[in-house]
C-alpha atoms as a PDB file:
ATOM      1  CA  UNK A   1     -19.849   4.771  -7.729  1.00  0.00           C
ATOM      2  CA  UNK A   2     -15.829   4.522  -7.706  1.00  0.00           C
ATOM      3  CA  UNK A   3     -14.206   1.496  -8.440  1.00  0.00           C
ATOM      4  CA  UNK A   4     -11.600  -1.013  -8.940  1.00  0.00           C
ATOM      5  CA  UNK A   5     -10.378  -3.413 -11.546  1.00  0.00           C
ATOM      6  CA  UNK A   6      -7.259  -4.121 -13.676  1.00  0.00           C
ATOM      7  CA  UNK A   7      -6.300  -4.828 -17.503  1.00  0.00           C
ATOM      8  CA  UNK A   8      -7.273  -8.236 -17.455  1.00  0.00           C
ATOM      9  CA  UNK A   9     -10.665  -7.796 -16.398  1.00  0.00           C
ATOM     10  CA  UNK A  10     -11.730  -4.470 -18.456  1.00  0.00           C
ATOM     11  CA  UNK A  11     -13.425  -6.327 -21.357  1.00  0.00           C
ATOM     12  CA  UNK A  12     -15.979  -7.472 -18.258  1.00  0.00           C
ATOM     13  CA  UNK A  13     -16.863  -3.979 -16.845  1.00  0.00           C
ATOM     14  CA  UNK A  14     -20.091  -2.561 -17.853  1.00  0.00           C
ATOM     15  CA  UNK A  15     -20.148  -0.810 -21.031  1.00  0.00           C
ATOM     16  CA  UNK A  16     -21.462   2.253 -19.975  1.00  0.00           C
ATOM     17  CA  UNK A  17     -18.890   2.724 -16.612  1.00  0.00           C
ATOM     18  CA  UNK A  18     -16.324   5.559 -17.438  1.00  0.00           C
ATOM     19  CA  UNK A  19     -12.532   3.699 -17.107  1.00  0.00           C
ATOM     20  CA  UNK A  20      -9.710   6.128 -15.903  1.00  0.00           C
ATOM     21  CA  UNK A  21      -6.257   4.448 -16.210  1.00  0.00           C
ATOM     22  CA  UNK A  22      -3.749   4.847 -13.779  1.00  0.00           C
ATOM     23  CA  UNK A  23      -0.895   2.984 -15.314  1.00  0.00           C
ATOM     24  CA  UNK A  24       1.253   4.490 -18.308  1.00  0.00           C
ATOM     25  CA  UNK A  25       0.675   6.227 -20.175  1.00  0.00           C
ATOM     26  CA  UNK A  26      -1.566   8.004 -17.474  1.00  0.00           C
ATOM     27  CA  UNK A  27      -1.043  11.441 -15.425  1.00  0.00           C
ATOM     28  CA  UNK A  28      -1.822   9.290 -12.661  1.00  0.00           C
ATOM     29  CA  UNK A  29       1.011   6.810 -13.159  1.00  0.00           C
ATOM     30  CA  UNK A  30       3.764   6.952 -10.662  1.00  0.00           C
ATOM     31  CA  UNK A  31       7.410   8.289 -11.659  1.00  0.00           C
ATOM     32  CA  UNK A  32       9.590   5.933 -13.996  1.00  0.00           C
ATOM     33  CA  UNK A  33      11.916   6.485 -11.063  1.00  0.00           C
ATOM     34  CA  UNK A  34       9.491   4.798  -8.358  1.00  0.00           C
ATOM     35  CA  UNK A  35       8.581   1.996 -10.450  1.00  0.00           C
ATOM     36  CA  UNK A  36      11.744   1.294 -11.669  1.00  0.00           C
ATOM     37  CA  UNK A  37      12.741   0.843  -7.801  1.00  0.00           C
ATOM     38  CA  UNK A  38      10.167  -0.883  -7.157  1.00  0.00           C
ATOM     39  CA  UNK A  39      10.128  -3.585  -9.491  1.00  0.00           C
ATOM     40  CA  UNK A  40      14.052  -3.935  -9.347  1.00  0.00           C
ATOM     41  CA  UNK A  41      13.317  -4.805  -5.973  1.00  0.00           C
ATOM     42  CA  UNK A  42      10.628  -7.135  -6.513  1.00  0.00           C
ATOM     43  CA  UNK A  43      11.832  -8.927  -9.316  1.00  0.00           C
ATOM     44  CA  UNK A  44      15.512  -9.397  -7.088  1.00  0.00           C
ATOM     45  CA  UNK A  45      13.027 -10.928  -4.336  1.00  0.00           C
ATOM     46  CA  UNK A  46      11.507 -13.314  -6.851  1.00  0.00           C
ATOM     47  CA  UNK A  47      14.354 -14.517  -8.233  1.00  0.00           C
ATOM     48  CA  UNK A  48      15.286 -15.433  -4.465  1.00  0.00           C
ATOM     49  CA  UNK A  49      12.353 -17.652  -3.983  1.00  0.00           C
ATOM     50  CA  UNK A  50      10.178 -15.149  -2.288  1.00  0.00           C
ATOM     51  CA  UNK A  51       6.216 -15.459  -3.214  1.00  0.00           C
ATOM     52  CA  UNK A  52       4.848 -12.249  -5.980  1.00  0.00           C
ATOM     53  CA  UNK A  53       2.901 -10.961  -3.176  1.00  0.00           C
ATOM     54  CA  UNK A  54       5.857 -11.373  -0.632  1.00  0.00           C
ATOM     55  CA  UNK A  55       8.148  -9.658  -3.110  1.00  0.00           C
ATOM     56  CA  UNK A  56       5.352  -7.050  -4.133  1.00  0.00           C
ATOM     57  CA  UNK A  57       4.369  -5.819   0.007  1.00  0.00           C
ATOM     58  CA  UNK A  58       8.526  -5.846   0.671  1.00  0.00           C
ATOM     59  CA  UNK A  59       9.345  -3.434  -2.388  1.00  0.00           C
ATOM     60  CA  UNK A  60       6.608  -1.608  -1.393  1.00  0.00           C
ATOM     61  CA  UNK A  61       7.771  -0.707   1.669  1.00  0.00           C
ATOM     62  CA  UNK A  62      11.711  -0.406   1.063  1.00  0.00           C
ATOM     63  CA  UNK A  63      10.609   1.635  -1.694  1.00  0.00           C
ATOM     64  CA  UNK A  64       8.240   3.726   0.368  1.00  0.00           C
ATOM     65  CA  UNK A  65       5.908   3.819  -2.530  1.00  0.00           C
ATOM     66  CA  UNK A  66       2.511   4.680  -0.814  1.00  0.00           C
ATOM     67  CA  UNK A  67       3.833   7.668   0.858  1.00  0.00           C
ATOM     68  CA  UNK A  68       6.040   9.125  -2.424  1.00  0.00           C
ATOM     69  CA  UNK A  69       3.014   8.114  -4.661  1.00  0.00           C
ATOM     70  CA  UNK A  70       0.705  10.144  -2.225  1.00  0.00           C
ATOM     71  CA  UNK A  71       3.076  13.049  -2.429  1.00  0.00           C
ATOM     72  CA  UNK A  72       3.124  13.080  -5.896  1.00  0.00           C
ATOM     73  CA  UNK A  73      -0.921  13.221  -6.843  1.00  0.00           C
ATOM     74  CA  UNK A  74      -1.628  15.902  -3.199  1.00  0.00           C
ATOM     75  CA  UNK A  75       1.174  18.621  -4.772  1.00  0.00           C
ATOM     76  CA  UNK A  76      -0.174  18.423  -7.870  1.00  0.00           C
ATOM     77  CA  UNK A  77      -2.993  20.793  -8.618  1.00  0.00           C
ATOM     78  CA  UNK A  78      -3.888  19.666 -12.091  1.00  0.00           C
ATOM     79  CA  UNK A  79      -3.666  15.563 -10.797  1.00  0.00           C
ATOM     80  CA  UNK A  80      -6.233  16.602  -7.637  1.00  0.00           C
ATOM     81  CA  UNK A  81      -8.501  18.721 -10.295  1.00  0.00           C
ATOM     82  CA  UNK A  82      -8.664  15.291 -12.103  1.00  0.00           C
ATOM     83  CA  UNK A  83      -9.547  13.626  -9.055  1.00  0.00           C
ATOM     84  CA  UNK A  84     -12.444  16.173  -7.883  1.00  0.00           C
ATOM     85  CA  UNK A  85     -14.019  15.323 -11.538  1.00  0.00           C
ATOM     86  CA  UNK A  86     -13.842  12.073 -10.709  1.00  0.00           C
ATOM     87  CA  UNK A  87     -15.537  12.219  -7.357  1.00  0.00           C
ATOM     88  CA  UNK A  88     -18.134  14.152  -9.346  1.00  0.00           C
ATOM     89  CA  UNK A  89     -18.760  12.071 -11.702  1.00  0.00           C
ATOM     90  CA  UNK A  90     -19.051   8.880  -9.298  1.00  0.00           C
ATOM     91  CA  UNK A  91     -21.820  10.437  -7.758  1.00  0.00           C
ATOM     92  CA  UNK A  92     -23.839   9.694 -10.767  1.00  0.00           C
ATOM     93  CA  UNK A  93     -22.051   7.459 -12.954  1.00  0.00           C
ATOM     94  CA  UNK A  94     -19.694   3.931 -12.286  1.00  0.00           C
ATOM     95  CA  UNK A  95     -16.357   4.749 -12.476  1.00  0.00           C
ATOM     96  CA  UNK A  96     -13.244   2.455 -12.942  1.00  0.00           C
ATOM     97  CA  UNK A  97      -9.854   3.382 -11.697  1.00  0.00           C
ATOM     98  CA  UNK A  98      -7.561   0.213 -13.266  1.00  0.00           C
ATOM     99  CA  UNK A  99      -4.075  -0.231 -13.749  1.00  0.00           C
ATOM    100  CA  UNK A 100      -2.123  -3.142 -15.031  1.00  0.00           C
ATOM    101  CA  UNK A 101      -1.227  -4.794 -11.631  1.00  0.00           C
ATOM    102  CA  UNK A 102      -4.330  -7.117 -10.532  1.00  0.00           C
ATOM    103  CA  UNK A 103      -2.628  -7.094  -7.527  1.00  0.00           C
ATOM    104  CA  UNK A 104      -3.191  -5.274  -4.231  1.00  0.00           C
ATOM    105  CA  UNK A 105      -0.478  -2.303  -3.024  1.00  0.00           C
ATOM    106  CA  UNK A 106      -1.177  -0.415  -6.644  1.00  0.00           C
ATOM    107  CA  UNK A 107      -1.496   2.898  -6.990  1.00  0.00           C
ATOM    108  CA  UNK A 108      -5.384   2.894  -7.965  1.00  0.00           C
ATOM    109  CA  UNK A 109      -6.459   1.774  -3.927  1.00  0.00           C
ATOM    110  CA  UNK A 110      -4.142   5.147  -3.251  1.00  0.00           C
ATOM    111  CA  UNK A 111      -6.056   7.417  -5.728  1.00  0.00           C
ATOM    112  CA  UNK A 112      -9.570   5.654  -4.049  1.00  0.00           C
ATOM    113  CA  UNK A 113      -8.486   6.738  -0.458  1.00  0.00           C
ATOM    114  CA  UNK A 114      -7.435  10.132  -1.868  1.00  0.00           C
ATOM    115  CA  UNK A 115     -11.129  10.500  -3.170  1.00  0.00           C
ATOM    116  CA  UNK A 116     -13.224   9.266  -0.760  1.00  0.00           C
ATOM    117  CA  UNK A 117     -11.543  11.423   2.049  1.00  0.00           C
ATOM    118  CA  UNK A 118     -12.037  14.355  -0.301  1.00  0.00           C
END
């Protein structure tokens, strides 16, 4: 079955559930370019008073991360190869897509909506 979780929780997974990291150093991290944007943004929102998950959903959209991000893994053959192994191996096995943000609007939820409508 495919998954969720983040850095902070990984020493509580099952031992024998296959973990696929999405964050750096990963192929499925997003461009040192997008994040760079992104967390610009969000940290300048922050340091204004807005809320981490205020800052995080309003970087994600000026930044237009979801739809780049998407981009990025569909016109890549070799990133979508990776992610039809991973369906695969889901059907049999638990499977952990985790990144360092324990937050939602992270590129792991993209990667699960990119499998499961494969």
């Amino acid at each position: 079955m495919l998954k969720e979780s983040h850095v902070a929780k990984l020493k509580t997974l099952p031992k024998n559930a296959i973990k696929v990291e999405v964050g750096y150093p990963s192929i499925f991290a997003p461009s040192e370019e997008l994040l760079a944007d992104f967390n610009k943004i969000r940290l300048n929102l922050i340091e204004k008073g807005i809320t981490e998950s205020e800052a995080r959903r309003i970087a994600w959209k000026k930044t237009n991360f979801e739809d780049i991000y998407r981009k990025k893994i569909l016109s890549n053959s070799k990133l979508m190869d990776k992610l039809k192994e991973i369906k695969k191996l889901s059907e049999k096995k638990d499977i952990y897509l985790y990144c360092y943000c324990g937050k939602p609007l992270c590129p792991r939820f993209i990667l699960i909506d990119i499998i499961n409508k494969m």
